[in-house]
Protein backbone atom coordinates (compact mmCIF):
# COMPACT_ATOMS: atom_id res chain seq x y z
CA UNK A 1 -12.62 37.28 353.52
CA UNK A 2 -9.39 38.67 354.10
CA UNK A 3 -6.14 36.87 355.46
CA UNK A 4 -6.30 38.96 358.66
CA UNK A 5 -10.34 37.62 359.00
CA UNK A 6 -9.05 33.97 358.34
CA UNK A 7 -6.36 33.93 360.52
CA UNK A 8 -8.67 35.23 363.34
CA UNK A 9 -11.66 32.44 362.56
CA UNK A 10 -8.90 30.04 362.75
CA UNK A 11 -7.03 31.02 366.38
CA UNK A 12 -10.72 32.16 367.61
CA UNK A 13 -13.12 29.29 366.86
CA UNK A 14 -16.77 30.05 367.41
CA UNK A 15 -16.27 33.90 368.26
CA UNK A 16 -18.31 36.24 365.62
CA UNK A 17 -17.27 39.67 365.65
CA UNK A 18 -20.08 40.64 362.24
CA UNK A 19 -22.98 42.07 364.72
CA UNK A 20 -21.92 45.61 365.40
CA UNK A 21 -21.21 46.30 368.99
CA UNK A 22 -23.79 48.88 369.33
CA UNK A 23 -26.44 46.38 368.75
CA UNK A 24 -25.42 43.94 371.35
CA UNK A 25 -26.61 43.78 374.61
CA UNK A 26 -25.16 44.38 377.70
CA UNK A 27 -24.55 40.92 378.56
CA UNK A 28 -23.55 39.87 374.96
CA UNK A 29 -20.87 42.03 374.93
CA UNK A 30 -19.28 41.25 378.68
CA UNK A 31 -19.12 37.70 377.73
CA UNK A 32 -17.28 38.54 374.24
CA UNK A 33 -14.90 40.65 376.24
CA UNK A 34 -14.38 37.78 378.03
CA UNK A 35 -13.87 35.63 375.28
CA UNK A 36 -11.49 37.82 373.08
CA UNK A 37 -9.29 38.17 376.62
CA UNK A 38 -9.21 34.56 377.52
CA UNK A 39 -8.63 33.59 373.77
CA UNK A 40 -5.81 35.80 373.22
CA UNK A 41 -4.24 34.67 376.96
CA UNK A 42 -4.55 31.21 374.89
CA UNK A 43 -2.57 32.18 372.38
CA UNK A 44 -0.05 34.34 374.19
CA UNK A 45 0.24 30.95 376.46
CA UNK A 46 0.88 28.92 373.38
CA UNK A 47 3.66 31.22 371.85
CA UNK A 48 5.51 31.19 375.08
CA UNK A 49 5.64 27.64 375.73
CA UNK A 50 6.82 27.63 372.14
CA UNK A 51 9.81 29.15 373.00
CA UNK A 52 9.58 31.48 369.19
CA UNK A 53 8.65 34.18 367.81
CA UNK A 54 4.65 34.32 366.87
CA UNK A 55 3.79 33.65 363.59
CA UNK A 56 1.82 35.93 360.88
CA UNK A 57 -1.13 34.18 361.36
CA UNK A 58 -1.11 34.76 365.48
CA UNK A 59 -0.10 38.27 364.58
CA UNK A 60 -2.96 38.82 362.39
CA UNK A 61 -5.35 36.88 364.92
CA UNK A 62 -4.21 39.08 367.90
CA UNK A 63 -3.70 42.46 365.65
CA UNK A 64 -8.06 41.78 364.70
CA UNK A 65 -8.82 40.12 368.82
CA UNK A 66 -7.60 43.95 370.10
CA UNK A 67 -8.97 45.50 368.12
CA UNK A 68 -12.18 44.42 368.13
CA UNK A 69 -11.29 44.18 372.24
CA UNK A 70 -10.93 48.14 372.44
CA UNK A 71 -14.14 48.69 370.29
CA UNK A 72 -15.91 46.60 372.46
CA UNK A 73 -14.63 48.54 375.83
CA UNK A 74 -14.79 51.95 373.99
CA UNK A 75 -18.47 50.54 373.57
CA UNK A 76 -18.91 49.82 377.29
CA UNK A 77 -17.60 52.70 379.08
CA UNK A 78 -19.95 55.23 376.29
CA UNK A 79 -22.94 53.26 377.86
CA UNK A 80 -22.06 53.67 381.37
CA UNK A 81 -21.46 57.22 380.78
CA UNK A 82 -24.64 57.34 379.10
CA UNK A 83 -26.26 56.01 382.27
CA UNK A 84 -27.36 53.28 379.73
CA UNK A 85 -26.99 50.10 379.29
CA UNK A 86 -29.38 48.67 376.34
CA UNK A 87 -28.13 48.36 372.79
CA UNK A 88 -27.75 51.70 370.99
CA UNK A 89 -30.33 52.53 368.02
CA UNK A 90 -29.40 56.25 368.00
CA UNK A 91 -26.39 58.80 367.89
CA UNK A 92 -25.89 61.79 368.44
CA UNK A 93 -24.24 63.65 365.16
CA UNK A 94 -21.91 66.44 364.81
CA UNK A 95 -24.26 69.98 365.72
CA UNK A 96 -27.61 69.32 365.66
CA UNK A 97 -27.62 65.87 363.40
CA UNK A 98 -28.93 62.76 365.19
CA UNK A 99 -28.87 60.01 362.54
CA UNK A 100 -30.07 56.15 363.13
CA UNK A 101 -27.21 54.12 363.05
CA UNK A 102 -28.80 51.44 361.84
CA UNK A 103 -29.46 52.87 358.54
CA UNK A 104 -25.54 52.87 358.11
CA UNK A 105 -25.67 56.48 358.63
CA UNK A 106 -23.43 59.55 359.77
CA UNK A 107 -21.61 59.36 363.02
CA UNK A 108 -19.91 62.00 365.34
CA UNK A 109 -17.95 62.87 368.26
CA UNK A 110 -16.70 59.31 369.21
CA UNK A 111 -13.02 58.27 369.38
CA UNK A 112 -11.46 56.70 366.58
CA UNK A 113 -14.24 57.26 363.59
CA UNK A 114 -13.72 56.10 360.43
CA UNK A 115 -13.64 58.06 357.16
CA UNK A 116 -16.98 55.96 356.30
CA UNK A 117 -19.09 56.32 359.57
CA UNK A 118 -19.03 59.74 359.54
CA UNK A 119 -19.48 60.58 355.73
CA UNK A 120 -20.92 57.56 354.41
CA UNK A 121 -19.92 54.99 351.72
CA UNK A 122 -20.27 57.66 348.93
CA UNK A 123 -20.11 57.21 345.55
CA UNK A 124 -17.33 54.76 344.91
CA UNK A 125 -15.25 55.80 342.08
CA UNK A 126 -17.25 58.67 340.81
CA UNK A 127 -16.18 59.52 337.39
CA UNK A 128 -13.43 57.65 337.02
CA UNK A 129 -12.92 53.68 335.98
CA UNK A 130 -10.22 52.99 339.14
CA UNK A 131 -7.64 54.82 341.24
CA UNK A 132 -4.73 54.80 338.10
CA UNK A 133 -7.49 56.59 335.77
CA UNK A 134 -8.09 59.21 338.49
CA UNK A 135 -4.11 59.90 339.47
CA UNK A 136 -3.66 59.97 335.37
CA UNK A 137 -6.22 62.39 335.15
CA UNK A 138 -4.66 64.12 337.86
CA UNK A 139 -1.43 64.28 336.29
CA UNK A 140 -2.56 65.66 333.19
CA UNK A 141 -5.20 67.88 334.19
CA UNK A 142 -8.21 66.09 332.21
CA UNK A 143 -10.30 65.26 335.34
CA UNK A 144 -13.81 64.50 333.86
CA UNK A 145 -14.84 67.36 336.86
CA UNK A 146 -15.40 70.60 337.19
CA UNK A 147 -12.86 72.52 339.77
CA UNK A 148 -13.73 72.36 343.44
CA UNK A 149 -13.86 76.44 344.62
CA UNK A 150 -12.65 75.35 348.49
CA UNK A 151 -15.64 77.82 351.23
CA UNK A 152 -13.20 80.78 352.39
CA UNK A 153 -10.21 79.77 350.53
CA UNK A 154 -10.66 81.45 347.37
CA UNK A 155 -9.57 80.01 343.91
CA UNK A 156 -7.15 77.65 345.20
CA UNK A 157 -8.94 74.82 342.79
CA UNK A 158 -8.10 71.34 343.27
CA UNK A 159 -9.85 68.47 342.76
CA UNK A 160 -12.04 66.10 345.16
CA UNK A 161 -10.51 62.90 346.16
CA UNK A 162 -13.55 60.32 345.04
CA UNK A 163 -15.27 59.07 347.98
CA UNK A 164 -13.38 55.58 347.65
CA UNK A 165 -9.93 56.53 347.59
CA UNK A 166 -10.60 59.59 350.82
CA UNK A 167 -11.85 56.97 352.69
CA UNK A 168 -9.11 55.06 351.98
CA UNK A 169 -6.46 57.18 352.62
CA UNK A 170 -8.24 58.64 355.98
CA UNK A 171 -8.54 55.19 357.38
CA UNK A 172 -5.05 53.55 356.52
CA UNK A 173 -3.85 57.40 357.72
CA UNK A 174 -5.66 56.45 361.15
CA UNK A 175 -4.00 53.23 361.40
CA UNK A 176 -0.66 54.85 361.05
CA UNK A 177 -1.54 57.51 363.47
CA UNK A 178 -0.51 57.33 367.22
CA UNK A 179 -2.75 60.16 368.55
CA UNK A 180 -5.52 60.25 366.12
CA UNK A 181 -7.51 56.91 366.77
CA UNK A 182 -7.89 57.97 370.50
CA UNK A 183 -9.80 61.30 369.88
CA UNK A 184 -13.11 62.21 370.03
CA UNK A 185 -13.86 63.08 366.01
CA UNK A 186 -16.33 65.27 364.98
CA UNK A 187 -18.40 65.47 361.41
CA UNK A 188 -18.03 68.75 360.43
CA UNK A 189 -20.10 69.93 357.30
CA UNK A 190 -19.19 73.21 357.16
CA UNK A 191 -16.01 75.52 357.93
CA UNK A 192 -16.91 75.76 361.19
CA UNK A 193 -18.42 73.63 364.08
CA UNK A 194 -19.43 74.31 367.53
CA UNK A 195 -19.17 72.02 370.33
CA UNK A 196 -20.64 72.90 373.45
CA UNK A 197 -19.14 71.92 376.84
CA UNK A 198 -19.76 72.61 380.76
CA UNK A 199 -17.89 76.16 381.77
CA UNK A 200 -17.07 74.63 385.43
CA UNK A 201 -13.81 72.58 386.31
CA UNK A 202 -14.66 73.45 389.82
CA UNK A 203 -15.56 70.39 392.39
CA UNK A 204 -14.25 71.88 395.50
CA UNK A 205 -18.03 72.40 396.68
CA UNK A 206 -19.20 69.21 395.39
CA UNK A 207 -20.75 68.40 392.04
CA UNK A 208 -19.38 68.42 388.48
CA UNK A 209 -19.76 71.03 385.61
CA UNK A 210 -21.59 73.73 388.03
CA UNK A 211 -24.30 70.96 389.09
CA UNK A 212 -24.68 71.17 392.77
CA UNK A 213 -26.81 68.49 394.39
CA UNK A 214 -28.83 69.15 397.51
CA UNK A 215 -30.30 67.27 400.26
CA UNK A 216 -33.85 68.59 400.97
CA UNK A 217 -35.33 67.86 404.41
CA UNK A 218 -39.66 67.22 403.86
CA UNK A 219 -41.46 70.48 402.85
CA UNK A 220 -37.49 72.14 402.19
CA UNK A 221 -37.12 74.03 399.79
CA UNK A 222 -34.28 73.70 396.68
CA UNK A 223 -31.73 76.70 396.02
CA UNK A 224 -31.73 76.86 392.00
CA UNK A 225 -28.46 76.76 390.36
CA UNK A 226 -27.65 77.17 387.02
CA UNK A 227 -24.58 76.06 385.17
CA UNK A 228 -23.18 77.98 382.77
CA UNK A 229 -22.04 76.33 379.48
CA UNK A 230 -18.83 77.83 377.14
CA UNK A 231 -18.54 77.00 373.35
CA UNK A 232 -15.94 75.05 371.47
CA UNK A 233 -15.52 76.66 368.27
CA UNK A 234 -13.59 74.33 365.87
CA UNK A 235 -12.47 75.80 362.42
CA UNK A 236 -11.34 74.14 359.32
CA UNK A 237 -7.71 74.59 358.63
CA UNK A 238 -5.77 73.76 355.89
CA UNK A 239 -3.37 70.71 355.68
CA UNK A 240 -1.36 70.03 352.97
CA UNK A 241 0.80 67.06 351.80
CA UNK A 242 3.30 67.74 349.17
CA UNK A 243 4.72 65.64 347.45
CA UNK A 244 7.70 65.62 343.96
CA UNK A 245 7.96 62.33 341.83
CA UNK A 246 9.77 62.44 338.83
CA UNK A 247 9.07 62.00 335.53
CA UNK A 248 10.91 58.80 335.23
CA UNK A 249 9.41 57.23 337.87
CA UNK A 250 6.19 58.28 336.44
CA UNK A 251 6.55 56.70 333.33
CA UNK A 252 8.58 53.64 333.71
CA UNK A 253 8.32 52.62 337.21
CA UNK A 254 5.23 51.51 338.84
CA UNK A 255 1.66 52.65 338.71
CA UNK A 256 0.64 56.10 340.05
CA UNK A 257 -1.24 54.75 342.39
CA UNK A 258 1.13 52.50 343.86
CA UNK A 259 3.63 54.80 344.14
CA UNK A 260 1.64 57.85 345.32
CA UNK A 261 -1.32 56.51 348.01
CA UNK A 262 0.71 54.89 350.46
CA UNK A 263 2.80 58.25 350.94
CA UNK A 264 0.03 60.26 350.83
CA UNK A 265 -1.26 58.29 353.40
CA UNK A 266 1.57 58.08 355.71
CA UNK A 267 2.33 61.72 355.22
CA UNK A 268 -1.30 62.32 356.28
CA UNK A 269 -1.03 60.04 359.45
CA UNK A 270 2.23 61.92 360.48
CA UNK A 271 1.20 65.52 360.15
CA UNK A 272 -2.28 65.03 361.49
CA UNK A 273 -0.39 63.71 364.88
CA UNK A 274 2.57 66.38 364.70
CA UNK A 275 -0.82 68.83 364.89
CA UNK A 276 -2.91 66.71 367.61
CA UNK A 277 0.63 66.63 369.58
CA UNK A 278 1.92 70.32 369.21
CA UNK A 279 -0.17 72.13 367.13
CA UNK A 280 0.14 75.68 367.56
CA UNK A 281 -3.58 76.16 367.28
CA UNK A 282 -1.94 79.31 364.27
CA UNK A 283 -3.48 77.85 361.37
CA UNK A 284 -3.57 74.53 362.99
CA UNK A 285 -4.97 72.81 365.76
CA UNK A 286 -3.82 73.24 369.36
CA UNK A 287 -1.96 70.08 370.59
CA UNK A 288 -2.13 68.96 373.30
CA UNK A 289 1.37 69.80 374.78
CA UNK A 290 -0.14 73.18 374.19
CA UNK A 291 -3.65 72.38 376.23
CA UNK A 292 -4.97 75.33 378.53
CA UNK A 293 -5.90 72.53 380.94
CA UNK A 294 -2.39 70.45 380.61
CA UNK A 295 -0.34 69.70 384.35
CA UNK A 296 2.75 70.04 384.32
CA UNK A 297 4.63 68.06 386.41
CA UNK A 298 8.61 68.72 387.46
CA UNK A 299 10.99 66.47 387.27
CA UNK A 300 13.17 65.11 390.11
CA UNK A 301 16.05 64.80 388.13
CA UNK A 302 17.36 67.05 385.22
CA UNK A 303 16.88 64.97 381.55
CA UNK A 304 15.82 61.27 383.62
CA UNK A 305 12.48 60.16 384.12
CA UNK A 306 12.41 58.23 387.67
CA UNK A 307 10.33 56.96 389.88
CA UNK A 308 8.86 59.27 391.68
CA UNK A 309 7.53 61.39 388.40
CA UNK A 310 5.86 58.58 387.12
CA UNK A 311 4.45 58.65 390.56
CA UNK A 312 3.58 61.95 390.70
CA UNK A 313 2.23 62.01 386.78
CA UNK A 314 -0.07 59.20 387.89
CA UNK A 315 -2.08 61.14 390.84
CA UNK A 316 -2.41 64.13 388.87
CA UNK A 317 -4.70 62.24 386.52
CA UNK A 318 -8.21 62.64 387.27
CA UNK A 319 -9.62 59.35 388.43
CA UNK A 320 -12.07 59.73 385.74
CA UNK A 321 -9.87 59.57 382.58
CA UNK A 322 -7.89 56.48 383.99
CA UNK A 323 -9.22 53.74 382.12
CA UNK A 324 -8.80 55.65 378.49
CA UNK A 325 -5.57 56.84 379.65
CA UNK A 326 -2.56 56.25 377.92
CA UNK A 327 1.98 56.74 378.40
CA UNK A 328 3.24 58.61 375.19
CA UNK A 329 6.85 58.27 375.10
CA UNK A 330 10.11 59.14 372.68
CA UNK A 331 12.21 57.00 371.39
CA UNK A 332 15.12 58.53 372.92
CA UNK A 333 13.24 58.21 376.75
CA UNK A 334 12.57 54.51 376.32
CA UNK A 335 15.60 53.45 377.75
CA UNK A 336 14.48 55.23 381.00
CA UNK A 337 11.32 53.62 381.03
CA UNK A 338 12.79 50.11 380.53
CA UNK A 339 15.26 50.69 383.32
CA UNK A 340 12.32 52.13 385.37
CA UNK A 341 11.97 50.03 389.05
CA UNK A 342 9.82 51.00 392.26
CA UNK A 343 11.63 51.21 395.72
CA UNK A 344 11.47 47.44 395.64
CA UNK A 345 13.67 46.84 392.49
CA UNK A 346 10.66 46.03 391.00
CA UNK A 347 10.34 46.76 386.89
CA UNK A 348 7.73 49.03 386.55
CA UNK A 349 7.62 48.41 382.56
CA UNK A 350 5.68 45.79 381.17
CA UNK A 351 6.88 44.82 377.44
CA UNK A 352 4.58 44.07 375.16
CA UNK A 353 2.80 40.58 375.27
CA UNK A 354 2.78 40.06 371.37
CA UNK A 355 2.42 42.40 368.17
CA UNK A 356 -0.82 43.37 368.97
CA UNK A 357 -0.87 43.99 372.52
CA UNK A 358 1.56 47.15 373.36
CA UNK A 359 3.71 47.54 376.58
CA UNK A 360 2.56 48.83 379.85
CA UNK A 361 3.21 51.12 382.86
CA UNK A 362 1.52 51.35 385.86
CA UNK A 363 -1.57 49.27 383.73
CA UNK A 364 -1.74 51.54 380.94
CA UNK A 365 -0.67 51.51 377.59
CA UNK A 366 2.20 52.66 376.34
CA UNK A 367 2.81 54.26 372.87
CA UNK A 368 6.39 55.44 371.69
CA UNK A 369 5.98 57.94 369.04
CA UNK A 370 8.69 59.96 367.16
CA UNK A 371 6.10 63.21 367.81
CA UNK A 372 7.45 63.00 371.96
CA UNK A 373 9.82 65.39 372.67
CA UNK A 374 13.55 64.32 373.12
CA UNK A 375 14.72 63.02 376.58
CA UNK A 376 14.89 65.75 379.25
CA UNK A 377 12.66 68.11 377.40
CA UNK A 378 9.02 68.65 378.67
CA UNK A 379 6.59 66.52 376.62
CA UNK A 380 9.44 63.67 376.78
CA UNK A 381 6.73 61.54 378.58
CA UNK A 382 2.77 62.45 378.53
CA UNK A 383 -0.04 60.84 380.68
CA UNK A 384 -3.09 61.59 379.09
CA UNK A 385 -6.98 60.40 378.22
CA UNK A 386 -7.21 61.18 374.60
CA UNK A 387 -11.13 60.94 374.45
CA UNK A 388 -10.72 64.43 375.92
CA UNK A 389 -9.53 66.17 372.91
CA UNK A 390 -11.89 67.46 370.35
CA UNK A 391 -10.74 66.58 366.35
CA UNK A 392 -12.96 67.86 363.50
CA UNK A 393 -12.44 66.48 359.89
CA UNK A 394 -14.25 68.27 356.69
CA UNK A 395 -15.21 65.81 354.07
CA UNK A 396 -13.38 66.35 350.88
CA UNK A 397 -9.87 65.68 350.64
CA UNK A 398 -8.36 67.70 347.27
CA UNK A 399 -5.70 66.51 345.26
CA UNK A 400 -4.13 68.42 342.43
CA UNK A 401 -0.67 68.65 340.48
CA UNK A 402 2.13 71.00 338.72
CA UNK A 403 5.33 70.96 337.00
CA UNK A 404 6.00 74.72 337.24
CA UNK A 405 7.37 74.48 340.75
CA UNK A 406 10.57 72.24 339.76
CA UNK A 407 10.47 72.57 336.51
CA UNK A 408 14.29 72.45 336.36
CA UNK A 409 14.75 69.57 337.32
CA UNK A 410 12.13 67.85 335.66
CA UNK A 411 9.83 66.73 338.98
CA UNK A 412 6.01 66.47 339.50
CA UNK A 413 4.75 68.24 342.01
CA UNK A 414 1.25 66.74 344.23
CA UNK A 415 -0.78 68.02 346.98
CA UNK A 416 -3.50 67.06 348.76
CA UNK A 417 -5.32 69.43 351.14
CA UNK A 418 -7.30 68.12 354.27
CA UNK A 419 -9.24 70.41 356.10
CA UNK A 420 -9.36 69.90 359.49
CA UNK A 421 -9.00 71.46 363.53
CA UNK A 422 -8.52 70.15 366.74
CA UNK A 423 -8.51 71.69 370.38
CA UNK A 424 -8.94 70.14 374.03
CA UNK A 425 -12.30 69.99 375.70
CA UNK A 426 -11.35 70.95 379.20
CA UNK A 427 -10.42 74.82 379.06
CA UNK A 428 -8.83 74.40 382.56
CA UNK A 429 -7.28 71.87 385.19
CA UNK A 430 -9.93 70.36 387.62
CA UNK A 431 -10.40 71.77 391.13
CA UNK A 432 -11.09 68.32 393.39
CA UNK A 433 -12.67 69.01 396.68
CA UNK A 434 -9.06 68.37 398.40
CA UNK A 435 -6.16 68.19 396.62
CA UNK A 436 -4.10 69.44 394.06
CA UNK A 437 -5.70 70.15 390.88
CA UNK A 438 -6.17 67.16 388.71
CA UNK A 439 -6.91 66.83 384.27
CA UNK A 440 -7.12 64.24 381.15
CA UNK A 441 -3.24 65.69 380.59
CA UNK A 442 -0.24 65.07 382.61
CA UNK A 443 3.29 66.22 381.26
CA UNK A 444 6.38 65.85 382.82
CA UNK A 445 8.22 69.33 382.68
C-alpha cells in the first residue's frame, strides 16, 4: 500500500474503494458518493478552520476521494444512459469485441481508460530483467528482439515498448493530460477502426437520432421510420516523441530510465492534448477547436471575456452534455475569469476548494491548460462535454535510438512512436425543436 492509499484510509475511516464500481449496486454506490462528498466537506471544513495550507497527507486523501468520486459518477450516468441500473458483468469492446469484465479483460469506448483495461496486464518485462536493461539495450541496439515492421508504415523498425513500461508511460501520460482523461477511448487492434453513430442531429420534429415516436389511437396504424446511421472511421496516425541526451549525461549522470521515462511521458501527455485540442485531423486527429459540430459564440467585447458570453456559451450547450461538461481556459484569460461578476457584483468564479478539487464556473469545472488559445483569440475559453469526442489508441508504443542525427555534437537521439486518432462524434450542431442550435462544444469566437 502506497502513501497516497494510506493517507486516504487514514482521513476516510471505514470507506473501501477495492470492489470495482461496476460491480456495485445501485444503491451501494449512491451511498459511497455520499460518503466520499461528505468526507471530503470534512476535511475541506477542517483545513479552513485551520487557518493553513493542507497538508500532503489531506492532499493525497482528497487527490484519491475525487478521483475515485468521478469514477463513481462516470459509473452512474453510463447506467442511466444504459437505461440500467444493476451492476455491470459485460462491456461492450472496441468493433465487434464484447469481453466479460470480470475476467480482467479488454475494455473500450469509455472516458478515461487506462493503458491496462483496454490491452491487458501483458507480459511484464518481456525479455528484459528491468526498465535500465531495456533503455541499455535500446541504446546500443542489442534488444534480445527481433524488429517490429509497423502495418502500413514500411521499414521504419523500432522496437516495442514491453507491456510494463507502455502501460506505464500511457497512464502517468493520462494523468498529465488535460483533455485526454475526459474522452471516450477506443481499443483499436488494427490501423483502422470504425465507430458507428446516429446520422440525425435533427429534433425539431421530435425524437433523437431520426427516432420518431408516435401516439397510436386503438386499431391505428404506425408510420415506419428508419434512421439512418453514418460511420466514424478512425485511423492510426503516427506520433512521435523525440528526444537528444548526451553522452555525458548518459554515462555519468543518472540511470536511463530515470532520466528518459518521465519526459517521455510528459512529452506524450502534451502532444496527445495539443492533437485532442487542435489537431488538424492532416496526419493527426481533428481537435476539437476544429469540430464540424463546434458553436461558435461572439464575443461582446474585443479580447475580454464578460458576462454575457459566459452567458451565452452556457445556453448553447445541449442540456444533455451538462453534467460531463467542463470550462477550458488559458493562462493568459484567467485573470478575466477571476474578475468575472453577474449584474449583481456577484463572483461568478469559484476557486478551487483544495488540491484535488479544481475551480468552478457556473457549477462546472474548470481546467486552465497552456493548449487554450491566448486571450482574445477564439478557443481562449471552451465549454465542452468531452465524452463526446472519439480517441483511438493502437497498442504498441515503439522506442528506438541514433547518433547519426547529431553526431557533431556528440547527442543521443530517442523516439518513441504512438499510434493513435481522434475525431468528434457529432458531425453537426443539434437542431432543438425551438431554439438556436445547441452541441457538446461551445467556443467563444
Amino acid at each position: 500500500m502506497d502513501a497516497k492509499q494510506l493517507a486516504f484510509r487514514k482521513l476516510f475511516p471505514g470507506l473501501n474503494l477495492d470492489t470495482p464500481v461496476t460491480a456495485q449496486n445501485w444503491k451501494d454506490l449512491h451511498a459511497l458518493r455520499g460518503s466520499l462528498r461528505k468526507g471530503c466537506e470534512d476535511v475541506l471544513e477542517k483545513i479552513d478552520k485551520r487557518g493553513d495550507d493542507a497538508t500532503q497527507t489531506e492532499i493525497d486523501a482528497l487527490d484519491i476521494a475525487e478521483t475515485a468520486l468521478r469514477t463513481i459518477q462516470e459509473e452512474m450516468d453510463f447506467r442511466e444512459k444504459l437505461g440500467d441500473k444493476g451492476p455491470r458483468n459485460v462491456r461492450l469492446g472496441g468493433g465487434k469485441e464484447k469481453k466479460n469484465i470480470g475476467t480482467g479483460e479488454f475494455r473500450s469506448g469509455e472516458p478515461g481508460l487506462r493503458y491496462d483495461a483496454m490491452f491487458g496486464a501483458g507480459e511484464g518485462m518481456g525479455p528484459y530483467e528491468d526498465r535500465e536493461h531495456f533503455w541499455q539495450c535500446v541504446l546500443t541496439n542489442q534488444i534480445p528482439e527481433t524488429r517490429t515492421m509497423l502495418a502500413s508504415v514500411g521499414a521504419s523498425g523500432g522496437y516495442t515498448v514491453p507491456a510494463e513500461m507502455a502501460r506505464d508511460i500511457y497512464n502517468a501520460a493520462l494523468e498529465e493530460a488535460t483533455f485526454l482523461p475526459y474522452v471516450r477511448t477506443f481499443r483499436m487492434t488494427t490501423g483502422t477502426l470504425a465507430v458507428p453513430a446516429w446520422d440525425s442531429e435533427t429534433r425539431s420534429e421530435g425524437g433523437i437520432a431520426g427516432f420518431q415516436g408516435q401516439w397510436m389511437p386503438e386499431d391505428g396504424t404506425f408510420t415506419p421510420v428508419t434512421p439512418k446511421m453514418r460511420i466514424i472511421n478512425l485511423a492510426a496516425k503516427k506520433l512521435g516523441v523525440y528526444i537528444d541526451v548526451s553522452r555525458e549525461c548518459i554515462s555519468d549522470s543518472l540511470t536511463l530510465s530515470q532520466q528518459l521515462g518521465p519526459t517521455m511521458t510528459r512529452n506524450l501527455g502534451y502532444m496527445l492534448d495539443a492533437a485532442l485540442y487542435d489537431g488538424t485531423g492532416v496526419g493527426q486527429p481533428l481537435g476539437i477547436l476544429r469540430s464540424p459540430a463546434r458553436i461558435e459564440v461572439a464575443r461582446s467585447v474585443a479580447n475580454q471575456i464578460a458576462w454575457d458570453d459566459v452567458k451565452d456559451m452556457y445556453v448553447r450547450l445541449h442540456p444533455a452534455f451538462l453534467r460531463n461538461a467542463r470550462w477550458f481556459v488559458s493562462p493568459s484569460a484567467l485573470a478575466q475569469l477571476l474578475d468575472l461578476a453577474d449584474a449583481g457584483n456577484n463572483n461568478l468564479f469559484v476557486q478551487s476548494a483544495g488540491p484535488a478539487i479544481p475551480p468552478t464556473l457556473l457549477g462546472r469545472p474548470v481546467m486552465i491548460n497552456e493548449h487554450s488559445k491566448a486571450l482574445g483569440t477564439s478557443g481562449d475559453l471552451i465549454f465542452a462535454d468531452l465524452t463526446q469526442y472519439g480517441y483511438g489508441l493502437r497498442q504498441d508504443i515503439i522506442v528506438e535510438s541514433t547518433n547519426a542525427a547529431q553526431w557533431t555534437r556528440d547527442l543521443m537521439s530517442f523516439r518513441a512512436i504512438v499510434r493513435c486518432d481522434g475525431h468528434c462524434l457529432m458531425d453537426t450542431a443539434i437542431t432543438p425543436v425551438s431554439g438556436d442550435s445547441l452541441s457538446s462544444i461551445v467556443v467563444l469566437a
